[in-house]
PDB file of N, CA and C in Angstrom:
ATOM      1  N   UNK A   1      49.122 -25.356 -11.929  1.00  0.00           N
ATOM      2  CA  UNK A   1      48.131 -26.088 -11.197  1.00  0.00           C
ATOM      3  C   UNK A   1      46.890 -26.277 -12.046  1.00  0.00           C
ATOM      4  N   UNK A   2      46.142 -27.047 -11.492  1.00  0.00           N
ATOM      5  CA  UNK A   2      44.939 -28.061 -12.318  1.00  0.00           C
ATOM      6  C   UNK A   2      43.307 -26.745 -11.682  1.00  0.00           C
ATOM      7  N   UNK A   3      42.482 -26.894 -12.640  1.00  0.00           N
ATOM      8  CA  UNK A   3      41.230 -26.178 -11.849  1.00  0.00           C
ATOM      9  C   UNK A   3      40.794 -27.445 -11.118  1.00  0.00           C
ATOM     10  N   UNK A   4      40.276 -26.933 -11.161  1.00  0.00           N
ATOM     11  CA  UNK A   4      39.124 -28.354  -9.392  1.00  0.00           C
ATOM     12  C   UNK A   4      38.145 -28.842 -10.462  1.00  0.00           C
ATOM     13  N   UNK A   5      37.884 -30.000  -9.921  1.00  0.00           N
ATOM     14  CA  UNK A   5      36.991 -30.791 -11.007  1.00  0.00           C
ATOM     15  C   UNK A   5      35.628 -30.652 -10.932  1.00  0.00           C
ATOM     16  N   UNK A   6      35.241 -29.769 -10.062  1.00  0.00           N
ATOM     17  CA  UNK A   6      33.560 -28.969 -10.243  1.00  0.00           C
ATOM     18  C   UNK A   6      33.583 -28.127  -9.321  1.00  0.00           C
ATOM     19  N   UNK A   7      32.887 -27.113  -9.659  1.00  0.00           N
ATOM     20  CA  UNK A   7      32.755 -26.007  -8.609  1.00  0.00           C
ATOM     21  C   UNK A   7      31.238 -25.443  -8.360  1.00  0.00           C
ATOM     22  N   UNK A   8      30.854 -25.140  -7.652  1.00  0.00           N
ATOM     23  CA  UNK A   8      29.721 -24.791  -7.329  1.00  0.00           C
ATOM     24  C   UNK A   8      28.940 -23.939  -8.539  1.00  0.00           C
ATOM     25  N   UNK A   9      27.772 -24.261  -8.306  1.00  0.00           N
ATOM     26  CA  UNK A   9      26.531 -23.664  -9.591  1.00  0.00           C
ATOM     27  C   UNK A   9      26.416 -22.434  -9.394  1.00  0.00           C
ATOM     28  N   UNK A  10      25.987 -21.837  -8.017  1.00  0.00           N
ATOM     29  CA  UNK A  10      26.006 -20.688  -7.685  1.00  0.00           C
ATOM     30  C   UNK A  10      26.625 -20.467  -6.443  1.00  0.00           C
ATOM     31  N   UNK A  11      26.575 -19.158  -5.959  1.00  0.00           N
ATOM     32  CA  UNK A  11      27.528 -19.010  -4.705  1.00  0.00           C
ATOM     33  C   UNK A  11      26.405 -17.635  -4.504  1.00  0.00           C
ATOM     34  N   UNK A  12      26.477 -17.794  -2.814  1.00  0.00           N
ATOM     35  CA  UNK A  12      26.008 -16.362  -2.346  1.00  0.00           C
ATOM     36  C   UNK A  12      25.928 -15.135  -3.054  1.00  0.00           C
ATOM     37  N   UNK A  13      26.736 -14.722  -3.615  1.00  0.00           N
ATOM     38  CA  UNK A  13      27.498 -13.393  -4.051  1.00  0.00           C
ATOM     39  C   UNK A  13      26.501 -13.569  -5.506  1.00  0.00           C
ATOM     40  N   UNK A  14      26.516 -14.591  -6.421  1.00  0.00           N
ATOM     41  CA  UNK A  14      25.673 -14.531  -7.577  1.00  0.00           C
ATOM     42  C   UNK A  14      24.530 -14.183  -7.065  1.00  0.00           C
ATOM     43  N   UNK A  15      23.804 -15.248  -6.070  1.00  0.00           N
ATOM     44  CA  UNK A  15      22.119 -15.334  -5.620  1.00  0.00           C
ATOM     45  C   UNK A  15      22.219 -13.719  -5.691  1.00  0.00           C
ATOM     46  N   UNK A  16      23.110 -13.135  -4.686  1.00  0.00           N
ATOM     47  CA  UNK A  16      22.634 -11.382  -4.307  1.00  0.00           C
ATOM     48  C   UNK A  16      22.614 -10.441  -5.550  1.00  0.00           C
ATOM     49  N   UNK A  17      23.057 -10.970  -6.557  1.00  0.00           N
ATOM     50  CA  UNK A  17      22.753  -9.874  -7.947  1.00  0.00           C
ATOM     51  C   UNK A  17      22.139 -10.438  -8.279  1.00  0.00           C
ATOM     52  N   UNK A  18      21.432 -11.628  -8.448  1.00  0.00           N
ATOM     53  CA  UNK A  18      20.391 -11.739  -9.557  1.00  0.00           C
ATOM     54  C   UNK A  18      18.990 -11.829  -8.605  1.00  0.00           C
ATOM     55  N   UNK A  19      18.996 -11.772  -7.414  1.00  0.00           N
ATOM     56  CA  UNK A  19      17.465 -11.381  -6.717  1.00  0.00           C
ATOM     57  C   UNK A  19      16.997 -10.088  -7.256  1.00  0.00           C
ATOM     58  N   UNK A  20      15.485  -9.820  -7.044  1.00  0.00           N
ATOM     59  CA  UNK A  20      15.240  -8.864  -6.898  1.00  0.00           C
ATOM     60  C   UNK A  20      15.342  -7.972  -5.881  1.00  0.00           C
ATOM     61  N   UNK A  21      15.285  -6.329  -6.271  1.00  0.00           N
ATOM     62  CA  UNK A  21      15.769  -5.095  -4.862  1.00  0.00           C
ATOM     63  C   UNK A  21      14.018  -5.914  -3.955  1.00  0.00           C
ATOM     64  N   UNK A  22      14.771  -5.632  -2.649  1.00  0.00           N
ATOM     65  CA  UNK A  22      13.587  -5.943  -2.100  1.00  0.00           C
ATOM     66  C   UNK A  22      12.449  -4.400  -2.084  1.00  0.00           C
ATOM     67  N   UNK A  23      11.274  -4.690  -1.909  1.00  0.00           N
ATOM     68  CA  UNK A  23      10.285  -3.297  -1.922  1.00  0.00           C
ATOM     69  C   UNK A  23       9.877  -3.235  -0.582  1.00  0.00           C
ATOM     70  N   UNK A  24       9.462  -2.322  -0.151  1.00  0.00           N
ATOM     71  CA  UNK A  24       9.188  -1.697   1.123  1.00  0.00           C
ATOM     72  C   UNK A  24       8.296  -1.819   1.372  1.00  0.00           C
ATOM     73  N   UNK A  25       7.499  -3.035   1.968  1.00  0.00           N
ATOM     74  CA  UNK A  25       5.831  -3.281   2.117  1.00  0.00           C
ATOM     75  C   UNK A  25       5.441  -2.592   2.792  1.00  0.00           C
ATOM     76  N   UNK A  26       3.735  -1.829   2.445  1.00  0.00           N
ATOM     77  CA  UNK A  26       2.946  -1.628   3.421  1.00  0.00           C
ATOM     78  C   UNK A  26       2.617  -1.985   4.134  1.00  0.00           C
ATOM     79  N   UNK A  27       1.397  -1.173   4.839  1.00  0.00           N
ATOM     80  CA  UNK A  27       0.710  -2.137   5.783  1.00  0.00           C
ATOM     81  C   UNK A  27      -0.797  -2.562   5.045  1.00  0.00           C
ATOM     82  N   UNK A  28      -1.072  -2.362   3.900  1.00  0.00           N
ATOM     83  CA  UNK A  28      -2.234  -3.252   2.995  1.00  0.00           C
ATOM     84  C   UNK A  28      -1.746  -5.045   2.542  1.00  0.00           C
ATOM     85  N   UNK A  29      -2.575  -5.943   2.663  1.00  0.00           N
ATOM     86  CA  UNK A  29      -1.843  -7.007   2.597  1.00  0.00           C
ATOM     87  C   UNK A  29      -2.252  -7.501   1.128  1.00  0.00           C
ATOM     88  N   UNK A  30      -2.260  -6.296   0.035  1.00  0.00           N
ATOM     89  CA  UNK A  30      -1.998  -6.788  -1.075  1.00  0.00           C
ATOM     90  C   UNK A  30      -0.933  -6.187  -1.479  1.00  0.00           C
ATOM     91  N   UNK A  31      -0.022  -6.869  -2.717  1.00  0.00           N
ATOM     92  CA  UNK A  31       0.922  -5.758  -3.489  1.00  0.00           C
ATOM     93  C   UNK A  31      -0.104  -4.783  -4.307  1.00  0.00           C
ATOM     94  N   UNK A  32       0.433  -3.447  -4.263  1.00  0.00           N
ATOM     95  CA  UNK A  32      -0.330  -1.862  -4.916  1.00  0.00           C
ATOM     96  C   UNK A  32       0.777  -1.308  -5.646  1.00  0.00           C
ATOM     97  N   UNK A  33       0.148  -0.446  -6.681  1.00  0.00           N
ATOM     98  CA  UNK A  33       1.243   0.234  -6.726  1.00  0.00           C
ATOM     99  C   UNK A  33      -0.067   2.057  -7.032  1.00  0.00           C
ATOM    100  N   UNK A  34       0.740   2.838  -6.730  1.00  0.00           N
ATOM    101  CA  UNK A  34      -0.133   4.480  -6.357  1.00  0.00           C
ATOM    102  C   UNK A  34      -1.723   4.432  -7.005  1.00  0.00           C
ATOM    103  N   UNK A  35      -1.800   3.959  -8.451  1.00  0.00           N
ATOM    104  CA  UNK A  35      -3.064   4.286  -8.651  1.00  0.00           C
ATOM    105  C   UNK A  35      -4.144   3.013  -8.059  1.00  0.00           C
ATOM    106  N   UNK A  36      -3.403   1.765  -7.452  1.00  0.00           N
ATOM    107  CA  UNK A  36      -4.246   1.368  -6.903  1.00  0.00           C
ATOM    108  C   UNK A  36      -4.982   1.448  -5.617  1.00  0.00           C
ATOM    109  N   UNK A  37      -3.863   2.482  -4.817  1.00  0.00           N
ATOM    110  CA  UNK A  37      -4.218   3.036  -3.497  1.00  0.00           C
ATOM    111  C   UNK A  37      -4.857   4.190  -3.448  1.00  0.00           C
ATOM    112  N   UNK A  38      -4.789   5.005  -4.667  1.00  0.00           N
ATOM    113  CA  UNK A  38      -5.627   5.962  -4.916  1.00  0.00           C
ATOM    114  C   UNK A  38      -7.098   5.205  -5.073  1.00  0.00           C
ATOM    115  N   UNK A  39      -7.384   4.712  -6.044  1.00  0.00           N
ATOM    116  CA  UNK A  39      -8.600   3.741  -5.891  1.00  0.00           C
ATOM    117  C   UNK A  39      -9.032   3.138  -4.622  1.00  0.00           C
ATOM    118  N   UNK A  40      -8.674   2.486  -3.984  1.00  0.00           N
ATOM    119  CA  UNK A  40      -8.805   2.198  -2.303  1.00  0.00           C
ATOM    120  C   UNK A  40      -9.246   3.619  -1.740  1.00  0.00           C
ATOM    121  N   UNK A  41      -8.231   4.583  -1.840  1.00  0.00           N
ATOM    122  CA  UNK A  41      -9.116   5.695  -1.213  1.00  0.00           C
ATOM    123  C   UNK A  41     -10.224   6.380  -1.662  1.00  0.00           C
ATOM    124  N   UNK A  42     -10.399   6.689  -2.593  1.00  0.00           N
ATOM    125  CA  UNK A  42     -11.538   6.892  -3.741  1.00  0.00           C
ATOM    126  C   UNK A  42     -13.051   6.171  -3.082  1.00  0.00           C
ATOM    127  N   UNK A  43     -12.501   4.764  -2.892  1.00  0.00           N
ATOM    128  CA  UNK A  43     -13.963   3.984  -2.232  1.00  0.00           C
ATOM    129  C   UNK A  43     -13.987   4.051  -1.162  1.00  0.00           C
ATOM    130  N   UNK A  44     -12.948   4.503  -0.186  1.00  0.00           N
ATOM    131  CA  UNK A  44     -13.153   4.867   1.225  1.00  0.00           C
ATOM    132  C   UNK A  44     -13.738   5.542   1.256  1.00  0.00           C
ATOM    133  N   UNK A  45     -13.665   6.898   0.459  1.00  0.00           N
ATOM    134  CA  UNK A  45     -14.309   8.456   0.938  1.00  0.00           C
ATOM    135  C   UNK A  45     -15.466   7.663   0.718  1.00  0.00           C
ATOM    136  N   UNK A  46     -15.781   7.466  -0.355  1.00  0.00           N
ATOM    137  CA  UNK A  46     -17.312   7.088  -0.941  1.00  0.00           C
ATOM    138  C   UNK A  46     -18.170   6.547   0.402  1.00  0.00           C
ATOM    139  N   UNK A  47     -17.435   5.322   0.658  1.00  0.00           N
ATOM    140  CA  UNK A  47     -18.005   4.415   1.711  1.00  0.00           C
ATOM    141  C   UNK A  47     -18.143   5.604   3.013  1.00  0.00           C
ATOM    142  N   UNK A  48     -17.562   6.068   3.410  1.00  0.00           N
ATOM    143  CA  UNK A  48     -17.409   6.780   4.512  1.00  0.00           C
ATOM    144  C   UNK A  48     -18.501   8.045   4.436  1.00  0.00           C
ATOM    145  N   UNK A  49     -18.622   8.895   2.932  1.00  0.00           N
ATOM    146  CA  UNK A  49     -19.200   9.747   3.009  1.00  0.00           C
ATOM    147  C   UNK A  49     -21.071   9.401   3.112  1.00  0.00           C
ATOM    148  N   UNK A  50     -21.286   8.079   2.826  1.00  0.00           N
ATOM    149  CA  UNK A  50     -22.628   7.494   2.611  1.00  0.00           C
ATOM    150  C   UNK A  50     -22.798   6.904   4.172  1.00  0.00           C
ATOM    151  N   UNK A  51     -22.224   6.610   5.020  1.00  0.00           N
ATOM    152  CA  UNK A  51     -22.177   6.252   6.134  1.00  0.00           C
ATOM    153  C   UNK A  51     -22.528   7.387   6.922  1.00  0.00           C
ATOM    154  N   UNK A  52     -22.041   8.725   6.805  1.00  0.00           N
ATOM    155  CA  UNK A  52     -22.305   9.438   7.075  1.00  0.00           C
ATOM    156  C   UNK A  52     -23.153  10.385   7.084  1.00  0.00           C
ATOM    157  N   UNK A  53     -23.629  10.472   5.690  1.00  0.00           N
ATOM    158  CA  UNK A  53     -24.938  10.892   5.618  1.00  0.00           C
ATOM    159  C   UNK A  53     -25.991  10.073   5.824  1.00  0.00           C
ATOM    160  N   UNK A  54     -25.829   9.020   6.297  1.00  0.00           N
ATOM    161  CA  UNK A  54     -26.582   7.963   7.306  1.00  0.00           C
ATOM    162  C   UNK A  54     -27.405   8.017   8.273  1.00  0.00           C
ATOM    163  N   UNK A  55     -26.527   8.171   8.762  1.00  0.00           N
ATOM    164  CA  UNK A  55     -26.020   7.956  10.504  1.00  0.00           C
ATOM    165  C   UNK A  55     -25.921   9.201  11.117  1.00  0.00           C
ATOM    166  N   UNK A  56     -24.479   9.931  10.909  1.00  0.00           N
ATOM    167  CA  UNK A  56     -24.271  11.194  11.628  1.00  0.00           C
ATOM    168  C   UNK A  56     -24.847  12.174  11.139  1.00  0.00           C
ATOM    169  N   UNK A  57     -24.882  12.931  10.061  1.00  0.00           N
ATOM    170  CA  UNK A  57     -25.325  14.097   9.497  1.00  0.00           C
ATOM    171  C   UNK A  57     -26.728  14.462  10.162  1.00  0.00           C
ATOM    172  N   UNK A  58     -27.726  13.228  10.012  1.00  0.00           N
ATOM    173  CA  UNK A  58     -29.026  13.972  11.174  1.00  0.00           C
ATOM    174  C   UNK A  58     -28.430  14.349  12.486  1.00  0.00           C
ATOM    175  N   UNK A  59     -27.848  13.728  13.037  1.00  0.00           N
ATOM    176  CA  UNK A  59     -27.684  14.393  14.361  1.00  0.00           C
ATOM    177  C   UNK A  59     -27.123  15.571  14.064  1.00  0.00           C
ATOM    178  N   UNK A  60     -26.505  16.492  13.358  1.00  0.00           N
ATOM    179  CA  UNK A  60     -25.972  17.704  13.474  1.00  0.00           C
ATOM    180  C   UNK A  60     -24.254  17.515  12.818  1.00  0.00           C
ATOM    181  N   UNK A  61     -23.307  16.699  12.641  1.00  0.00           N
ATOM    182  CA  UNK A  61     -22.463  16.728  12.481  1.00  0.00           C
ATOM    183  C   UNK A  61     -22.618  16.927  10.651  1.00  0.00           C
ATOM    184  N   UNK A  62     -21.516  18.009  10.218  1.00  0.00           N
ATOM    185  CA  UNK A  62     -21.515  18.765   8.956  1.00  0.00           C
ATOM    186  C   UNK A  62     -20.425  17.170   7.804  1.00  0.00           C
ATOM    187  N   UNK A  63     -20.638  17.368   6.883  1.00  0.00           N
ATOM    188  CA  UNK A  63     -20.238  16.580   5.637  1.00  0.00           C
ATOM    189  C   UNK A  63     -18.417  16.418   5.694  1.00  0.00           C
ATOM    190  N   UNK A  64     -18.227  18.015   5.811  1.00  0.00           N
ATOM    191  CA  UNK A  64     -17.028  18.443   5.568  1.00  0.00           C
ATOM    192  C   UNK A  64     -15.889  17.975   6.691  1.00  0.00           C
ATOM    193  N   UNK A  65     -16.458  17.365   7.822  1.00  0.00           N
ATOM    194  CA  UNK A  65     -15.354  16.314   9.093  1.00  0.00           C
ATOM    195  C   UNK A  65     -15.048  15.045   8.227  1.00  0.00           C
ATOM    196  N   UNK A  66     -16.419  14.508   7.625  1.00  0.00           N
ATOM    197  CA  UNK A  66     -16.063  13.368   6.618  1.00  0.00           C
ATOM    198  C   UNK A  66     -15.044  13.393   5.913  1.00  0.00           C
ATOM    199  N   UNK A  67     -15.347  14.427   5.129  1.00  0.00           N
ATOM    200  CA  UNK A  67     -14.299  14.642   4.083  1.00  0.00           C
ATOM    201  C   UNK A  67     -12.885  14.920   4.438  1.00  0.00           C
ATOM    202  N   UNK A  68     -12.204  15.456   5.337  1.00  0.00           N
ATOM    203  CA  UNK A  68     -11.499  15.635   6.374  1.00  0.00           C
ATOM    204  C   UNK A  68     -10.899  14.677   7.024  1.00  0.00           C
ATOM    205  N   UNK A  69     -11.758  13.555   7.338  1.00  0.00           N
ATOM    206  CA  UNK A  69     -11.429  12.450   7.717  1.00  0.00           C
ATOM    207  C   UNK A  69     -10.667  11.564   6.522  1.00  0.00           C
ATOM    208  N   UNK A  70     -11.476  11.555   5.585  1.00  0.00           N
ATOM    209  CA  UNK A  70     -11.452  10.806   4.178  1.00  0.00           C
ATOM    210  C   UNK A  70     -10.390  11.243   3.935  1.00  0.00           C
ATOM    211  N   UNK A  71      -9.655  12.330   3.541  1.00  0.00           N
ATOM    212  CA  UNK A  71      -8.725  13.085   3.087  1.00  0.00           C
ATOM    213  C   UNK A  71      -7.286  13.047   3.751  1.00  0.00           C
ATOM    214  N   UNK A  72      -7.377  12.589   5.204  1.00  0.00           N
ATOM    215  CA  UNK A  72      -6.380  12.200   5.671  1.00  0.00           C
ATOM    216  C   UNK A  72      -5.833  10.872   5.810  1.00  0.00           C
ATOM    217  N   UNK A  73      -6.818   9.883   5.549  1.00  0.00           N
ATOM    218  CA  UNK A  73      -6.653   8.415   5.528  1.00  0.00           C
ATOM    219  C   UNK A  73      -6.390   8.197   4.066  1.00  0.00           C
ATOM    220  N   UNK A  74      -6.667   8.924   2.932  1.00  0.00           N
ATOM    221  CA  UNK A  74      -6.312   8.865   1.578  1.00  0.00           C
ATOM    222  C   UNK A  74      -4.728   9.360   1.316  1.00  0.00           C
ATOM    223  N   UNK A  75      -4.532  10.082   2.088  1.00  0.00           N
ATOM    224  CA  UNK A  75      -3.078  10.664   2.159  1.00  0.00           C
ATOM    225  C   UNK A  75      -2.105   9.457   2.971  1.00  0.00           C
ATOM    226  N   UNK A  76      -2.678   8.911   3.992  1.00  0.00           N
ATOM    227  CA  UNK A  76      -1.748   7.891   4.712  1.00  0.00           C
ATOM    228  C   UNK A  76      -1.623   6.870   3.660  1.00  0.00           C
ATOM    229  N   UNK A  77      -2.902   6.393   3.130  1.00  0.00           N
ATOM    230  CA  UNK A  77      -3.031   4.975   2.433  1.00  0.00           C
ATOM    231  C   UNK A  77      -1.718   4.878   0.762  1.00  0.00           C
ATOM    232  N   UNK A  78      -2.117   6.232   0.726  1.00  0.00           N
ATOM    233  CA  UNK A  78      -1.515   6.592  -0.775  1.00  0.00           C
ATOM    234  C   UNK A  78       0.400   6.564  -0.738  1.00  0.00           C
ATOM    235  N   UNK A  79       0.692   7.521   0.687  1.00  0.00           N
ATOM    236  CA  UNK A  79       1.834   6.568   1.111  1.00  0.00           C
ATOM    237  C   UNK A  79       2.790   6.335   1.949  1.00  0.00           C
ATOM    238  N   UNK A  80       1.993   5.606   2.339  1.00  0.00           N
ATOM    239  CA  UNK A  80       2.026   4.104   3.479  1.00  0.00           C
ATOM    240  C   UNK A  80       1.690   2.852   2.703  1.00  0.00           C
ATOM    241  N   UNK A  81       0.718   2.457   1.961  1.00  0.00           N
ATOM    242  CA  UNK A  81       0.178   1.529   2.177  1.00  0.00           C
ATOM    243  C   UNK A  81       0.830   0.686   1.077  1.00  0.00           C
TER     244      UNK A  81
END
């Protein structure tokens, strides 16, 4: 028997090996990769800890809830995000 006189360029099965693995998006709506979410958190604390010595710290609330705070949203962001 004869081959067929054209056959398709690509087929499903090619497309799926030559894509890329898909990546597991966050919930930040840029692409990151660790040291840039470390950086994001880095300026959170910052932002957060100057807000705080603002605002709350006269009224009586101590540094170290900040940091606390900061420290757990740096841990989600770093990975989660």
């Amino acid at each position: 028997m004869s081959k067929p006189l054209h056959t398709p360029l690509a087929t499903t099965e090619q497309e799926d090996e030559t894509a890329p693995p898909e990546e597991n998006a966050g919930f930040l709506p840029i692409e990151t990769n660790w040291f840039d979410r470390l950086f994001i958190s880095v300026v959170l604390w910052i932002a957060l800890s100057l807000f705080w010595f603002r605002f709350l710290e006269p009224a009586g609330l101590s540094i170290w809830i900040a940091n606390a705070i900061a420290l757990v949203m740096a841990f989600i962001i770093i990975r989660k995000g």
